[in-house]
PDB file of N, CA and C in Angstrom:
ATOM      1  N   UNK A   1       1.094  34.338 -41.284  1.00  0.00           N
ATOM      2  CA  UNK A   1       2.409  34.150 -40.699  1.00  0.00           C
ATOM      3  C   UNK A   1       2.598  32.688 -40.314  1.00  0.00           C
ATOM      4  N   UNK A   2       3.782  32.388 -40.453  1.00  0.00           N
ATOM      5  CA  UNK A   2       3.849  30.776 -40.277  1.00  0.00           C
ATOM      6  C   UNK A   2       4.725  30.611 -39.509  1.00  0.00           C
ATOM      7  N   UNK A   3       4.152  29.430 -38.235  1.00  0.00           N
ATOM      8  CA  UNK A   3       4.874  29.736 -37.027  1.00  0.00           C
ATOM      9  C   UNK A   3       5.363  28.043 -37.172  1.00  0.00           C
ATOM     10  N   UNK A   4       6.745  28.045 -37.004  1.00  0.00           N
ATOM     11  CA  UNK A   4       7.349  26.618 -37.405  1.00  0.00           C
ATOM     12  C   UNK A   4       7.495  26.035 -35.182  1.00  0.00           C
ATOM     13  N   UNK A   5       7.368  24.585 -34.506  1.00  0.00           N
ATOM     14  CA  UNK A   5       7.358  24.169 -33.490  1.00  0.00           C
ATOM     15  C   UNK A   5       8.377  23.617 -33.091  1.00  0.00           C
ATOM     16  N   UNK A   6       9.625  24.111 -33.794  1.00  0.00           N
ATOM     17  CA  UNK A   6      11.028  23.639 -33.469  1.00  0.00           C
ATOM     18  C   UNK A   6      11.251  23.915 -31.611  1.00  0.00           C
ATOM     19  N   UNK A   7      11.156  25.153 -31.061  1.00  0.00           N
ATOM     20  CA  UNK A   7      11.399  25.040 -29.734  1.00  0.00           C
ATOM     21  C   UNK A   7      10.613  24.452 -29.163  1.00  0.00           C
ATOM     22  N   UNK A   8       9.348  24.624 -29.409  1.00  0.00           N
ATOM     23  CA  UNK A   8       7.987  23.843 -28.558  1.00  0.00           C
ATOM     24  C   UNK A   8       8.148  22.660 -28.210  1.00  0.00           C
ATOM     25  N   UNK A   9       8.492  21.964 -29.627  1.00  0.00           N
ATOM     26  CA  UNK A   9       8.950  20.426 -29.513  1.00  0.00           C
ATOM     27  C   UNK A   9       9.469  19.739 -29.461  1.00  0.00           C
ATOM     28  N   UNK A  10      11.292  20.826 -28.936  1.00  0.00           N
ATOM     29  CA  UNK A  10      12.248  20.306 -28.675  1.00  0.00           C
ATOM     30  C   UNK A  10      11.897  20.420 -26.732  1.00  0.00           C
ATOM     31  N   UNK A  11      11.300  21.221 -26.391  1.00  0.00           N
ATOM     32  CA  UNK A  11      11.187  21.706 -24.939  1.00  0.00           C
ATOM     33  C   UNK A  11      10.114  20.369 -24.501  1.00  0.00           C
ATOM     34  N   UNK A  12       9.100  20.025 -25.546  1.00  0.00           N
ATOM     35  CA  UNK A  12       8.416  18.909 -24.639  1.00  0.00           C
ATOM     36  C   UNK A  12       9.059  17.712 -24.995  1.00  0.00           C
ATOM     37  N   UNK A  13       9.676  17.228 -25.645  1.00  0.00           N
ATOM     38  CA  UNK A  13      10.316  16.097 -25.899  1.00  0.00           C
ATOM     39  C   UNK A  13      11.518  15.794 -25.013  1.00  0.00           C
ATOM     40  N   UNK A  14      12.406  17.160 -24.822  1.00  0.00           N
ATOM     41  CA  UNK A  14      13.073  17.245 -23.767  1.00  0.00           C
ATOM     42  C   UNK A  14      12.540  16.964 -21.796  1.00  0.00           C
ATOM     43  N   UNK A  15      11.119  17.563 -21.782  1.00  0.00           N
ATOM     44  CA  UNK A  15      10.485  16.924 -20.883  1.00  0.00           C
ATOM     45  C   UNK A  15       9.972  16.148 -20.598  1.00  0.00           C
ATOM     46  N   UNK A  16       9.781  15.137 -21.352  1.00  0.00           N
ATOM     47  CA  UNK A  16       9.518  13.866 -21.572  1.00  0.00           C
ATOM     48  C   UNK A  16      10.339  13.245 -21.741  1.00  0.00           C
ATOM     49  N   UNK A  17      11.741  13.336 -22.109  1.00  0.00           N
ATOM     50  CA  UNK A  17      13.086  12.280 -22.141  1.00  0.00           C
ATOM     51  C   UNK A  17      13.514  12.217 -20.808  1.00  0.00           C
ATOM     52  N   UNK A  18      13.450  13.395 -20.027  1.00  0.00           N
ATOM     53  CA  UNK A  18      13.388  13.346 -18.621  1.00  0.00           C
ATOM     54  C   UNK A  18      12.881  12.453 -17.500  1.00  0.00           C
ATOM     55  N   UNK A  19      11.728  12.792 -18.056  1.00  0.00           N
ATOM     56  CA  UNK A  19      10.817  11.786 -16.991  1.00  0.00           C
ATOM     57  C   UNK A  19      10.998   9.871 -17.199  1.00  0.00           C
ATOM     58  N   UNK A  20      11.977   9.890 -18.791  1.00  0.00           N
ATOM     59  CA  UNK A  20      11.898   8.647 -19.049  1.00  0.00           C
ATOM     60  C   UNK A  20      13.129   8.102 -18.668  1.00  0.00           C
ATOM     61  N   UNK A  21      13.986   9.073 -17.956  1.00  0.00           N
ATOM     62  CA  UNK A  21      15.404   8.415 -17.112  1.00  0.00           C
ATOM     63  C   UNK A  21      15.273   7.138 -16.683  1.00  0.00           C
ATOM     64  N   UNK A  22      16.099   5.889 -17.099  1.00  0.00           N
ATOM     65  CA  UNK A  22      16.090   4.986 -15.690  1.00  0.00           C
ATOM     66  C   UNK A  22      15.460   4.131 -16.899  1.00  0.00           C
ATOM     67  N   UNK A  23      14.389   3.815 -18.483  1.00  0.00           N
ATOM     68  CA  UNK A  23      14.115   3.213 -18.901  1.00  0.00           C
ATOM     69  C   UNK A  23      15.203   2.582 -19.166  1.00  0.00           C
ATOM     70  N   UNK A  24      15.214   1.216 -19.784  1.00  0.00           N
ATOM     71  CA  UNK A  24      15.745   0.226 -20.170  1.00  0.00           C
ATOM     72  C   UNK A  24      15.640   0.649 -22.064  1.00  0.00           C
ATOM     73  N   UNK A  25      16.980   0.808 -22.734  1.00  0.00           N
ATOM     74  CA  UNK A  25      17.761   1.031 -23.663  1.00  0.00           C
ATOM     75  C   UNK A  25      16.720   2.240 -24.568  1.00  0.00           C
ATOM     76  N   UNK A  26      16.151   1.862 -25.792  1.00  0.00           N
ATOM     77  CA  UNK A  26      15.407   2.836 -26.554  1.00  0.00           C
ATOM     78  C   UNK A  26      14.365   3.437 -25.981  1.00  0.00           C
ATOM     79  N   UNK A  27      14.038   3.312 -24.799  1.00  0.00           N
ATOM     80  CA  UNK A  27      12.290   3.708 -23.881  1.00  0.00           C
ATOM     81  C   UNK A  27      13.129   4.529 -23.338  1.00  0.00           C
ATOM     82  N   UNK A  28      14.374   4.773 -23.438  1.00  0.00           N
ATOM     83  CA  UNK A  28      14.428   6.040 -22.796  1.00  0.00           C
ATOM     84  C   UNK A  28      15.238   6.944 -23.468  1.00  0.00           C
ATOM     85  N   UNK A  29      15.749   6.659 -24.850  1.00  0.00           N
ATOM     86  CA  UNK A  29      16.378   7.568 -25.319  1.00  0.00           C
ATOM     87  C   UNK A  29      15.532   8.174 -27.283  1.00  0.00           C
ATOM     88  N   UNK A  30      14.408   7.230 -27.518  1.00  0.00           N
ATOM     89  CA  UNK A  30      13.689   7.556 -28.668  1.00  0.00           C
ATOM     90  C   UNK A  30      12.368   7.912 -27.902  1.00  0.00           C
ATOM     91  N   UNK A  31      11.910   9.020 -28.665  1.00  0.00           N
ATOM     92  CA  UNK A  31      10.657   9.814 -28.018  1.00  0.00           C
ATOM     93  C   UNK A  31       9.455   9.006 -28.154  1.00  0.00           C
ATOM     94  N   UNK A  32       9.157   8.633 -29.257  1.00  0.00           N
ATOM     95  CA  UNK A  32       8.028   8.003 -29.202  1.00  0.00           C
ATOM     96  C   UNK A  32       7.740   6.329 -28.547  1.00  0.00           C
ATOM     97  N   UNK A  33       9.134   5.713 -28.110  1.00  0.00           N
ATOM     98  CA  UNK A  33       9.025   4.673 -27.380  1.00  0.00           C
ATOM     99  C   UNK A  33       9.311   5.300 -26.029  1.00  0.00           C
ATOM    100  N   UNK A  34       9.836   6.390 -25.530  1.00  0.00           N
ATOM    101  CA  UNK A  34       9.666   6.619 -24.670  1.00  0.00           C
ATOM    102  C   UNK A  34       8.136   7.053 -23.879  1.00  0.00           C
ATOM    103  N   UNK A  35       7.552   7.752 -25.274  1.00  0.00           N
ATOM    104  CA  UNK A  35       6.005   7.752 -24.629  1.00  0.00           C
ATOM    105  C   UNK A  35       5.627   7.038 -23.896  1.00  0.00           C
ATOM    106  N   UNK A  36       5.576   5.797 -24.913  1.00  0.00           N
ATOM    107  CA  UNK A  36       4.276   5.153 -24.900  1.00  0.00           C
ATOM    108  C   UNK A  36       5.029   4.376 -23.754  1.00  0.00           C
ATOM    109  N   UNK A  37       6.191   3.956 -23.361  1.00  0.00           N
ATOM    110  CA  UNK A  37       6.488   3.263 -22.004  1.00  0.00           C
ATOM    111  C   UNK A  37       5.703   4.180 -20.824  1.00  0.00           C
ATOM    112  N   UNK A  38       6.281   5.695 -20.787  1.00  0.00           N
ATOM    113  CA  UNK A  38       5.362   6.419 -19.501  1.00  0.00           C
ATOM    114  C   UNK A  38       4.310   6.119 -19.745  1.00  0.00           C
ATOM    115  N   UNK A  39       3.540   6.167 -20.306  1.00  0.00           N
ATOM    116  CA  UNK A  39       1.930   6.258 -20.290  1.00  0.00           C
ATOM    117  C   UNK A  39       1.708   5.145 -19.308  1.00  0.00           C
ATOM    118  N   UNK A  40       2.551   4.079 -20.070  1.00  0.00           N
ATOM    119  CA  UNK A  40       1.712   2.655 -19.617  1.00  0.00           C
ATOM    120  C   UNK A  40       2.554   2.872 -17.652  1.00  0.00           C
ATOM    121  N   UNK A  41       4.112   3.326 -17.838  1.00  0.00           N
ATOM    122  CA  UNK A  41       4.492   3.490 -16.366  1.00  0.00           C
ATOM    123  C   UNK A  41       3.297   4.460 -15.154  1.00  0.00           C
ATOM    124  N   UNK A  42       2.747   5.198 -16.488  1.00  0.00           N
ATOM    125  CA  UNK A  42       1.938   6.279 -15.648  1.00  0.00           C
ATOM    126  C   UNK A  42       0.984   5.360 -15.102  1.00  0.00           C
ATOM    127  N   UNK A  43       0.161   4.503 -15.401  1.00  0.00           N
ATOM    128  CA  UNK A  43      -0.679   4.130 -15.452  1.00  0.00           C
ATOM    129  C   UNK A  43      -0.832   2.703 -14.018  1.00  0.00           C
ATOM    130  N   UNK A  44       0.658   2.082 -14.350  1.00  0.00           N
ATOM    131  CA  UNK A  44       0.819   1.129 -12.814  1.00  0.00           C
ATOM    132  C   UNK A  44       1.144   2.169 -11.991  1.00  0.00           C
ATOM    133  N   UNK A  45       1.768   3.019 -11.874  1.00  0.00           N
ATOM    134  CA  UNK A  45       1.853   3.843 -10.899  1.00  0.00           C
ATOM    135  C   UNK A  45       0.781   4.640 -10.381  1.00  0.00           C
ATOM    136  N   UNK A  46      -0.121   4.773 -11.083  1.00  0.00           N
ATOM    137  CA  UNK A  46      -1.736   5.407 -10.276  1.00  0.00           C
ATOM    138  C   UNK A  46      -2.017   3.952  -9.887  1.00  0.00           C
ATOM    139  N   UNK A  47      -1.801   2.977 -10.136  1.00  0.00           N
ATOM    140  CA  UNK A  47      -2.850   1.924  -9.944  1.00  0.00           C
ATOM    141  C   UNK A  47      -2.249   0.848  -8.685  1.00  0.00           C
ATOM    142  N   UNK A  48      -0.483   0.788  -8.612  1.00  0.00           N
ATOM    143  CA  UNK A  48       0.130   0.729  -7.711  1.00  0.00           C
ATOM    144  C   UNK A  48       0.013   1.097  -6.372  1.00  0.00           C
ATOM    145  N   UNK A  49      -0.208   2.750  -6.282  1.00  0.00           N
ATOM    146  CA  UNK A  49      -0.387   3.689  -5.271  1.00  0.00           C
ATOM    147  C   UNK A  49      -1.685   3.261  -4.522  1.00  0.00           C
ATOM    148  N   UNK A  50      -2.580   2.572  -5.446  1.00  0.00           N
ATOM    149  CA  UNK A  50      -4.118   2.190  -4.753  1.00  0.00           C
ATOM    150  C   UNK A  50      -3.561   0.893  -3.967  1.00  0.00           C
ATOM    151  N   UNK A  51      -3.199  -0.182  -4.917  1.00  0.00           N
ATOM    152  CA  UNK A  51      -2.807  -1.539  -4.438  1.00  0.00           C
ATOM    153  C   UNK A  51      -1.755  -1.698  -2.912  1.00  0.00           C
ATOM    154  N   UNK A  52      -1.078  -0.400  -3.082  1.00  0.00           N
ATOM    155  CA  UNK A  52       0.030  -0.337  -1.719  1.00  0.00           C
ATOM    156  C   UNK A  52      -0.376  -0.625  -0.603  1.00  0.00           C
ATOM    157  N   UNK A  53      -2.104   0.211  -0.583  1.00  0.00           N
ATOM    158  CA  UNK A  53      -2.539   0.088   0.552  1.00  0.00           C
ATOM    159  C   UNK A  53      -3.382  -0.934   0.878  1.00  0.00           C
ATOM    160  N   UNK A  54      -3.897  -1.638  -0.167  1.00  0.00           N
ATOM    161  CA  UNK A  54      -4.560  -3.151   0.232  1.00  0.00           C
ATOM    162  C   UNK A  54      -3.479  -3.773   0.936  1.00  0.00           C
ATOM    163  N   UNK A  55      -1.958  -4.247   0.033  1.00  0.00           N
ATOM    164  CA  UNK A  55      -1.251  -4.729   0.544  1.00  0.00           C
ATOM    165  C   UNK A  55      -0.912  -4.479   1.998  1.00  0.00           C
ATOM    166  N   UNK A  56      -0.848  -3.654   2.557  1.00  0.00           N
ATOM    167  CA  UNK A  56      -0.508  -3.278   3.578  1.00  0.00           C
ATOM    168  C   UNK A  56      -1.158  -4.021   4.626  1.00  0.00           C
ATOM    169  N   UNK A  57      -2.710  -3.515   4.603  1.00  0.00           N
ATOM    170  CA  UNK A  57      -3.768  -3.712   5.322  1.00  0.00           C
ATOM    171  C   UNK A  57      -3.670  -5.201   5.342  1.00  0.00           C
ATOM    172  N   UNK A  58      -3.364  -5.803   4.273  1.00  0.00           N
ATOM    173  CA  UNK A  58      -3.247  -7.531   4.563  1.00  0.00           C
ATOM    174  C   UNK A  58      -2.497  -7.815   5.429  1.00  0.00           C
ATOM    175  N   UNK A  59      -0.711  -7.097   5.565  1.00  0.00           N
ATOM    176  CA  UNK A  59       0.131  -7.590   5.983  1.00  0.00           C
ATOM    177  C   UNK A  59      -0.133  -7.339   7.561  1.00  0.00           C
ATOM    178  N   UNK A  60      -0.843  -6.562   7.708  1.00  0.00           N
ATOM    179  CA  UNK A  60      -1.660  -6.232   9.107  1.00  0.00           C
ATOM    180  C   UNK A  60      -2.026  -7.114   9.826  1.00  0.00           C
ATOM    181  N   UNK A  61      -3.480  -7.525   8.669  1.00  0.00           N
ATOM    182  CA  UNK A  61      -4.178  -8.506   8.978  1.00  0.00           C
ATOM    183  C   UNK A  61      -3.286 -10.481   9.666  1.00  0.00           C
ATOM    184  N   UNK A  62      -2.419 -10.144   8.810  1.00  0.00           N
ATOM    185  CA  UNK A  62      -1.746 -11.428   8.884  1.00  0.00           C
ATOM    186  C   UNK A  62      -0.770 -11.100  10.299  1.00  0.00           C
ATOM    187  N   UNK A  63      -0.414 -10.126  10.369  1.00  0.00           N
ATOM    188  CA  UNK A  63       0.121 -10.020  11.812  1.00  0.00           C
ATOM    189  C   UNK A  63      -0.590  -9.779  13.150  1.00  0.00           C
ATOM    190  N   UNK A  64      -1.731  -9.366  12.567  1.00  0.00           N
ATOM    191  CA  UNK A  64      -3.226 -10.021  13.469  1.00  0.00           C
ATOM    192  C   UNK A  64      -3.274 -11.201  14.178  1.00  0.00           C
ATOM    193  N   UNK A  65      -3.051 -11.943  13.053  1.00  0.00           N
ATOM    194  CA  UNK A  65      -4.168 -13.353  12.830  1.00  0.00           C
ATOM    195  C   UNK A  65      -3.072 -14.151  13.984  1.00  0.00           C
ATOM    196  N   UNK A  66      -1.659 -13.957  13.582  1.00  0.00           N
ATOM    197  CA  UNK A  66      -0.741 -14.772  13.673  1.00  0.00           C
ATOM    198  C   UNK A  66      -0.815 -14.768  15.286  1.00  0.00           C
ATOM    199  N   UNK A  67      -0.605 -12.993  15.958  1.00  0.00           N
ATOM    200  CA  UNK A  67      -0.868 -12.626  17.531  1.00  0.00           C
ATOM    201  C   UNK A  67      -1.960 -13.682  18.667  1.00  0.00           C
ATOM    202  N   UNK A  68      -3.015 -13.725  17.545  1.00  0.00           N
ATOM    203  CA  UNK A  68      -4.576 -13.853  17.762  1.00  0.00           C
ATOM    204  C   UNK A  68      -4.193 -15.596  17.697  1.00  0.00           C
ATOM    205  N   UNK A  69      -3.748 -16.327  17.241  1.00  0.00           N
ATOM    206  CA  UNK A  69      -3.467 -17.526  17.821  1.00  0.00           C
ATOM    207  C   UNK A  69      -2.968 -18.077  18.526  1.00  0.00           C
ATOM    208  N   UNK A  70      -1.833 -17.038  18.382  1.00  0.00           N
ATOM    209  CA  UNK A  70      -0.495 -17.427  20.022  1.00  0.00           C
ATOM    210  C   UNK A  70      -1.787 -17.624  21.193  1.00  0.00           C
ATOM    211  N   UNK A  71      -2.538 -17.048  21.356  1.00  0.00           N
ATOM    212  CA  UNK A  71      -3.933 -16.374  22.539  1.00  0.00           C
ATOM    213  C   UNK A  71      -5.428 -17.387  22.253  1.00  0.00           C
ATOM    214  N   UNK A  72      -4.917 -18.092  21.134  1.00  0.00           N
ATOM    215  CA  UNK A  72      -6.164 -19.523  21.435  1.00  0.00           C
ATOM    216  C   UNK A  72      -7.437 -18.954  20.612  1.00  0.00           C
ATOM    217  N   UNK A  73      -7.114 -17.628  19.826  1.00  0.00           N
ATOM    218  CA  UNK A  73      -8.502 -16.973  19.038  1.00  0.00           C
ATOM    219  C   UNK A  73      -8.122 -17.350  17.471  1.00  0.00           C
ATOM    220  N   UNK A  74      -9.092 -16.960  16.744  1.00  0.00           N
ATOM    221  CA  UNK A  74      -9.168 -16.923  15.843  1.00  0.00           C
ATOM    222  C   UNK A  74      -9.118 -15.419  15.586  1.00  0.00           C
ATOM    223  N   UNK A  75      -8.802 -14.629  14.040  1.00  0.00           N
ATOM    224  CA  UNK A  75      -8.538 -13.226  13.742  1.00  0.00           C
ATOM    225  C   UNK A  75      -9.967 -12.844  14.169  1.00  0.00           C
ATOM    226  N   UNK A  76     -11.323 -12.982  13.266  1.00  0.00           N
ATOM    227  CA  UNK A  76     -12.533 -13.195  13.160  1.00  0.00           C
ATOM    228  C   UNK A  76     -12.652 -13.196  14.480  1.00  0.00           C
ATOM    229  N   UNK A  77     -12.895 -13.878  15.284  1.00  0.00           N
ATOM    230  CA  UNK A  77     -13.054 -14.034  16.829  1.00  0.00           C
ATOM    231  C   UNK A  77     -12.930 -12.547  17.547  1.00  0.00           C
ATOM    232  N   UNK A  78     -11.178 -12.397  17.252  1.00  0.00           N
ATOM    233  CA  UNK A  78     -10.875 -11.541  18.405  1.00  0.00           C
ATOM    234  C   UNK A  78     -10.952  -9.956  17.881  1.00  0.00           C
ATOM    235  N   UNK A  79     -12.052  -9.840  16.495  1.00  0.00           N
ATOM    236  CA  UNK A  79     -11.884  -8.808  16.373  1.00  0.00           C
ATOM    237  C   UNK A  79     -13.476  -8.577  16.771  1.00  0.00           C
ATOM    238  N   UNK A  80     -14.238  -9.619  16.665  1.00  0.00           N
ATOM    239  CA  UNK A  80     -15.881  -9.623  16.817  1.00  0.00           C
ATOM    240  C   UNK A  80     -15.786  -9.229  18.536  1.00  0.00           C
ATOM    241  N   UNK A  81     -15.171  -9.961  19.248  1.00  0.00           N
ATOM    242  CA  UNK A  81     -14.839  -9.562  20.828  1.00  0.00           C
ATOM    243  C   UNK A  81     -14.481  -7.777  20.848  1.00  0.00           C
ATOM    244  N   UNK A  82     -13.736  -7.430  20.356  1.00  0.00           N
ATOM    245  CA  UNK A  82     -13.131  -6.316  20.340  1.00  0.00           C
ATOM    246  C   UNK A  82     -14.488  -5.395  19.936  1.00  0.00           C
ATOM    247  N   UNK A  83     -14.806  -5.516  18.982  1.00  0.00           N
ATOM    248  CA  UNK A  83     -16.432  -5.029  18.685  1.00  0.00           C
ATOM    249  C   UNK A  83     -16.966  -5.311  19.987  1.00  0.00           C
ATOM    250  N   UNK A  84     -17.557  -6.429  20.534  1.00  0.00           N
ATOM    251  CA  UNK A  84     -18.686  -6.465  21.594  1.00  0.00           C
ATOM    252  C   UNK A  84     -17.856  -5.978  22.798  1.00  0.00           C
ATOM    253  N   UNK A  85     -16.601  -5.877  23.087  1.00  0.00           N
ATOM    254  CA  UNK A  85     -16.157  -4.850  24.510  1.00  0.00           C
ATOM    255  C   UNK A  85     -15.445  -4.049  23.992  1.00  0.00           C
ATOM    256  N   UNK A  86     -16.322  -2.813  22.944  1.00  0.00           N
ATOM    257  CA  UNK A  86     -16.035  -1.681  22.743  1.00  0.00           C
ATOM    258  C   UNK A  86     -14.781  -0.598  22.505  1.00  0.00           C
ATOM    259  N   UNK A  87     -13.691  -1.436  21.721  1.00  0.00           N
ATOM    260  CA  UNK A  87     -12.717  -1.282  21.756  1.00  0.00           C
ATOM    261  C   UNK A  87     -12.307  -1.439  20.935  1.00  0.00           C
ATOM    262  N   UNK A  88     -12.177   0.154  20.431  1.00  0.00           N
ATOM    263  CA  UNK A  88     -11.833   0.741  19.222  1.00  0.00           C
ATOM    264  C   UNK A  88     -10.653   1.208  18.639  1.00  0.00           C
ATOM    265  N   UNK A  89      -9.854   0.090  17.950  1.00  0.00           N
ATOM    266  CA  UNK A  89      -8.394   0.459  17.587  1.00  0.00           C
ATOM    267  C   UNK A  89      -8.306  -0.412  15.870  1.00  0.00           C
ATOM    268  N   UNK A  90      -7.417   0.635  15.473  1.00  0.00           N
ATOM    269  CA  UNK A  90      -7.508   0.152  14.002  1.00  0.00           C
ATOM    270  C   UNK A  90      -6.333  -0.867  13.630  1.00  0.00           C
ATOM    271  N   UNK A  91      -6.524  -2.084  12.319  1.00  0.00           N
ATOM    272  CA  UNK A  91      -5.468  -2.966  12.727  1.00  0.00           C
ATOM    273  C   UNK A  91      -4.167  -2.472  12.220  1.00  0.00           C
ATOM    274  N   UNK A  92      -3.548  -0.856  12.124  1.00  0.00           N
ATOM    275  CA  UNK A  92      -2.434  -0.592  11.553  1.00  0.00           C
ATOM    276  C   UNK A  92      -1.962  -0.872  13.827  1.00  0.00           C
ATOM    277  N   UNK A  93      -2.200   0.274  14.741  1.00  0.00           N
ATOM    278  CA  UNK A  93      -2.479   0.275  15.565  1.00  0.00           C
ATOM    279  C   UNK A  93      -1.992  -1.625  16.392  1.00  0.00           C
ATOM    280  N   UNK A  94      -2.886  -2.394  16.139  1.00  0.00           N
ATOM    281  CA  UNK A  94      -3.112  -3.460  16.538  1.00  0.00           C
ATOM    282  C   UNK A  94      -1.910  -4.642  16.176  1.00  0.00           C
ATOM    283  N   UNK A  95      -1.275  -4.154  14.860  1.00  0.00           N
ATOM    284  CA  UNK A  95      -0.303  -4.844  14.315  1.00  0.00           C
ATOM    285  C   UNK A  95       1.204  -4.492  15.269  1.00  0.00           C
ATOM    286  N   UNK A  96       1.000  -3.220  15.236  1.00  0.00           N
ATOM    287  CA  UNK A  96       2.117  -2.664  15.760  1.00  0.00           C
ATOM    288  C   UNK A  96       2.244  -3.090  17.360  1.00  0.00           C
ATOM    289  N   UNK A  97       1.150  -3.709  17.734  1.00  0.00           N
ATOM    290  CA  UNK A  97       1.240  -3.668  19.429  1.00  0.00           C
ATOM    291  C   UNK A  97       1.157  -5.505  19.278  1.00  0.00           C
ATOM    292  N   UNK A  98       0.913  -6.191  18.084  1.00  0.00           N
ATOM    293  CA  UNK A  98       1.138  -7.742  18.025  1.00  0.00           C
ATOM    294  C   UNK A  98       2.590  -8.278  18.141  1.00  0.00           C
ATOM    295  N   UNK A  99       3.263  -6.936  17.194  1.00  0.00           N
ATOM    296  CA  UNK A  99       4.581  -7.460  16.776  1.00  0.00           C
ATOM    297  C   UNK A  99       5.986  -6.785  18.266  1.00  0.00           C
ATOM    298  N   UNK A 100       5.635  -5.840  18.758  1.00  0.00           N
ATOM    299  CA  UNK A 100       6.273  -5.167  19.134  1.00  0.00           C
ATOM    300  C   UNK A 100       5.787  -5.256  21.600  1.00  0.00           C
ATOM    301  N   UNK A 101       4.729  -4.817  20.935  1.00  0.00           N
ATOM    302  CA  UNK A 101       4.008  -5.078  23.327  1.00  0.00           C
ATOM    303  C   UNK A 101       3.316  -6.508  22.706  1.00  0.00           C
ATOM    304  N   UNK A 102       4.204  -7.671  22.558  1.00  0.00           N
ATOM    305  CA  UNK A 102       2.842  -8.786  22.690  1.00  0.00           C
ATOM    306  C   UNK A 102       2.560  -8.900  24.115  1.00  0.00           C
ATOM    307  N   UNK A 103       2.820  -8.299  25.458  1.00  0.00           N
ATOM    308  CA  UNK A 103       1.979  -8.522  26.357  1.00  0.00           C
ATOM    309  C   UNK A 103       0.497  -7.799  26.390  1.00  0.00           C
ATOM    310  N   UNK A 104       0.735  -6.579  25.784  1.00  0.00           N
ATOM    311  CA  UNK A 104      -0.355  -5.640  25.947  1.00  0.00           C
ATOM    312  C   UNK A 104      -1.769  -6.524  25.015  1.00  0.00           C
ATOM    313  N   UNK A 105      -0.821  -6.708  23.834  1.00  0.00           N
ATOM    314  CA  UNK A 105      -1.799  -7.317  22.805  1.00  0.00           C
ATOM    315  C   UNK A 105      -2.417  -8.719  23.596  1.00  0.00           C
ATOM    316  N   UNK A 106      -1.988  -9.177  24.621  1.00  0.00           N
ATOM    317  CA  UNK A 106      -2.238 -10.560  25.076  1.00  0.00           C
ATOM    318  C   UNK A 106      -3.627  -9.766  25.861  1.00  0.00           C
ATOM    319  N   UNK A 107      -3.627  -9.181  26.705  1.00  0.00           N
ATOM    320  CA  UNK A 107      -4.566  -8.915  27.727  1.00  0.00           C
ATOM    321  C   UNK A 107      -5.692  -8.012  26.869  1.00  0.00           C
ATOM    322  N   UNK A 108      -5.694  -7.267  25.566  1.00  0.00           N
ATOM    323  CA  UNK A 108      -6.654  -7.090  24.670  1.00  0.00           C
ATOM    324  C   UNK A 108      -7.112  -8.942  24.501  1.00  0.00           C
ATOM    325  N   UNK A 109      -6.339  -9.562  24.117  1.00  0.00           N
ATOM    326  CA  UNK A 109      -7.477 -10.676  22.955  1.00  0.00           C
ATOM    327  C   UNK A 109      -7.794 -11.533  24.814  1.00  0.00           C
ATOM    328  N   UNK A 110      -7.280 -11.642  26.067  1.00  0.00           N
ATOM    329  CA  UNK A 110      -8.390 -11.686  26.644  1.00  0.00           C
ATOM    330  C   UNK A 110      -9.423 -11.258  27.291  1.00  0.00           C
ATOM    331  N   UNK A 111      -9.632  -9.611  27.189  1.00  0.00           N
ATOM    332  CA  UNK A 111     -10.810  -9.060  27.116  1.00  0.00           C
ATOM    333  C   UNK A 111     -11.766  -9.526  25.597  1.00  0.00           C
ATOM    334  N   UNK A 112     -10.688  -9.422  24.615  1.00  0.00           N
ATOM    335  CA  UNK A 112     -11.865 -10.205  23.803  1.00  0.00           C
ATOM    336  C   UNK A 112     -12.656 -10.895  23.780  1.00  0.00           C
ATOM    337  N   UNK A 113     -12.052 -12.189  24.491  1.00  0.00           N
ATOM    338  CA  UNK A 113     -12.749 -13.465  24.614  1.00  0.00           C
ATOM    339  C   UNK A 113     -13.520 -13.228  25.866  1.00  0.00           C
ATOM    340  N   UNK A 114     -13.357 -12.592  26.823  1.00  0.00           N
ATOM    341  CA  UNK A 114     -14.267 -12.355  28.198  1.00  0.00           C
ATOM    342  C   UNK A 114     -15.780 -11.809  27.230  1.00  0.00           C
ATOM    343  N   UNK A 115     -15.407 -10.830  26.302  1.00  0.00           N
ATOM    344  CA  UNK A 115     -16.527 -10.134  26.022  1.00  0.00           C
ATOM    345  C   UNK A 115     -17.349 -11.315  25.168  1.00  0.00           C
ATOM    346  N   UNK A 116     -16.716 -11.906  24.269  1.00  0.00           N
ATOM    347  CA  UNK A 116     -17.793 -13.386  23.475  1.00  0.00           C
ATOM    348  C   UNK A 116     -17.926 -13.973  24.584  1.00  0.00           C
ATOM    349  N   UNK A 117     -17.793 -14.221  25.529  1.00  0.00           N
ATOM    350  CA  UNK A 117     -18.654 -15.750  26.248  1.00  0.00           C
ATOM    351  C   UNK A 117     -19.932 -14.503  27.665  1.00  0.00           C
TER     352      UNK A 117
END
């Protein structure tokens, strides 16, 4: 019996023209350039999703660093202090209290520095 893939491969091509909404001219309306664009879209987008969160953690860091000088420290400094007087807060946490309570954040980086000397 001979089974012809006319619906099969109108149903995945159709689900795949889908997902290729939003391409720029033939990547989203010819199937096989539409592939091969997802694949490669698939592919920054797993790899994106990792990078989001480095980025982040930098932009942290840099709103760290920036707090941590207004206060006469270095980032390095006032996080090694924070280590030696036991005080355990993460820099999503730490960013948010640089940019937003800089008093609170002031009297952390000088327990910091109490704890280095």
């Amino acid at each position: 019996m001979r089974v012809k893939t006319g619906f099969v491969r109108r149903q995945r091509h159709k689900k795949l023209l889908k997902q290729a909404r939003g391409f720029y001219s033939g990547r989203r309306k010819h199937f096989r350039k539409a592939k091969e664009q997802l694949e490669r879209s698939l592919v920054y987008a797993y790899r994106d999703r990792r990078q989001k969160k480095r980025d982040i953690r930098r932009l942290w860091i840099v709103r760290i660093n920036a707090a941590c000088r207004q206060n006469g420290l270095s980032y390095s400094q006032f996080i090694h202090g924070m280590k030696k007087a036991n005080i355990e807060m993460d820099r999503k946490i730490l960013a948010d209290l640089a940019m937003n309570e800089p008093s609170v954040f002031t009297e952390l980086a000088e327990s910091a520095k109490k704890a280095l000397k």
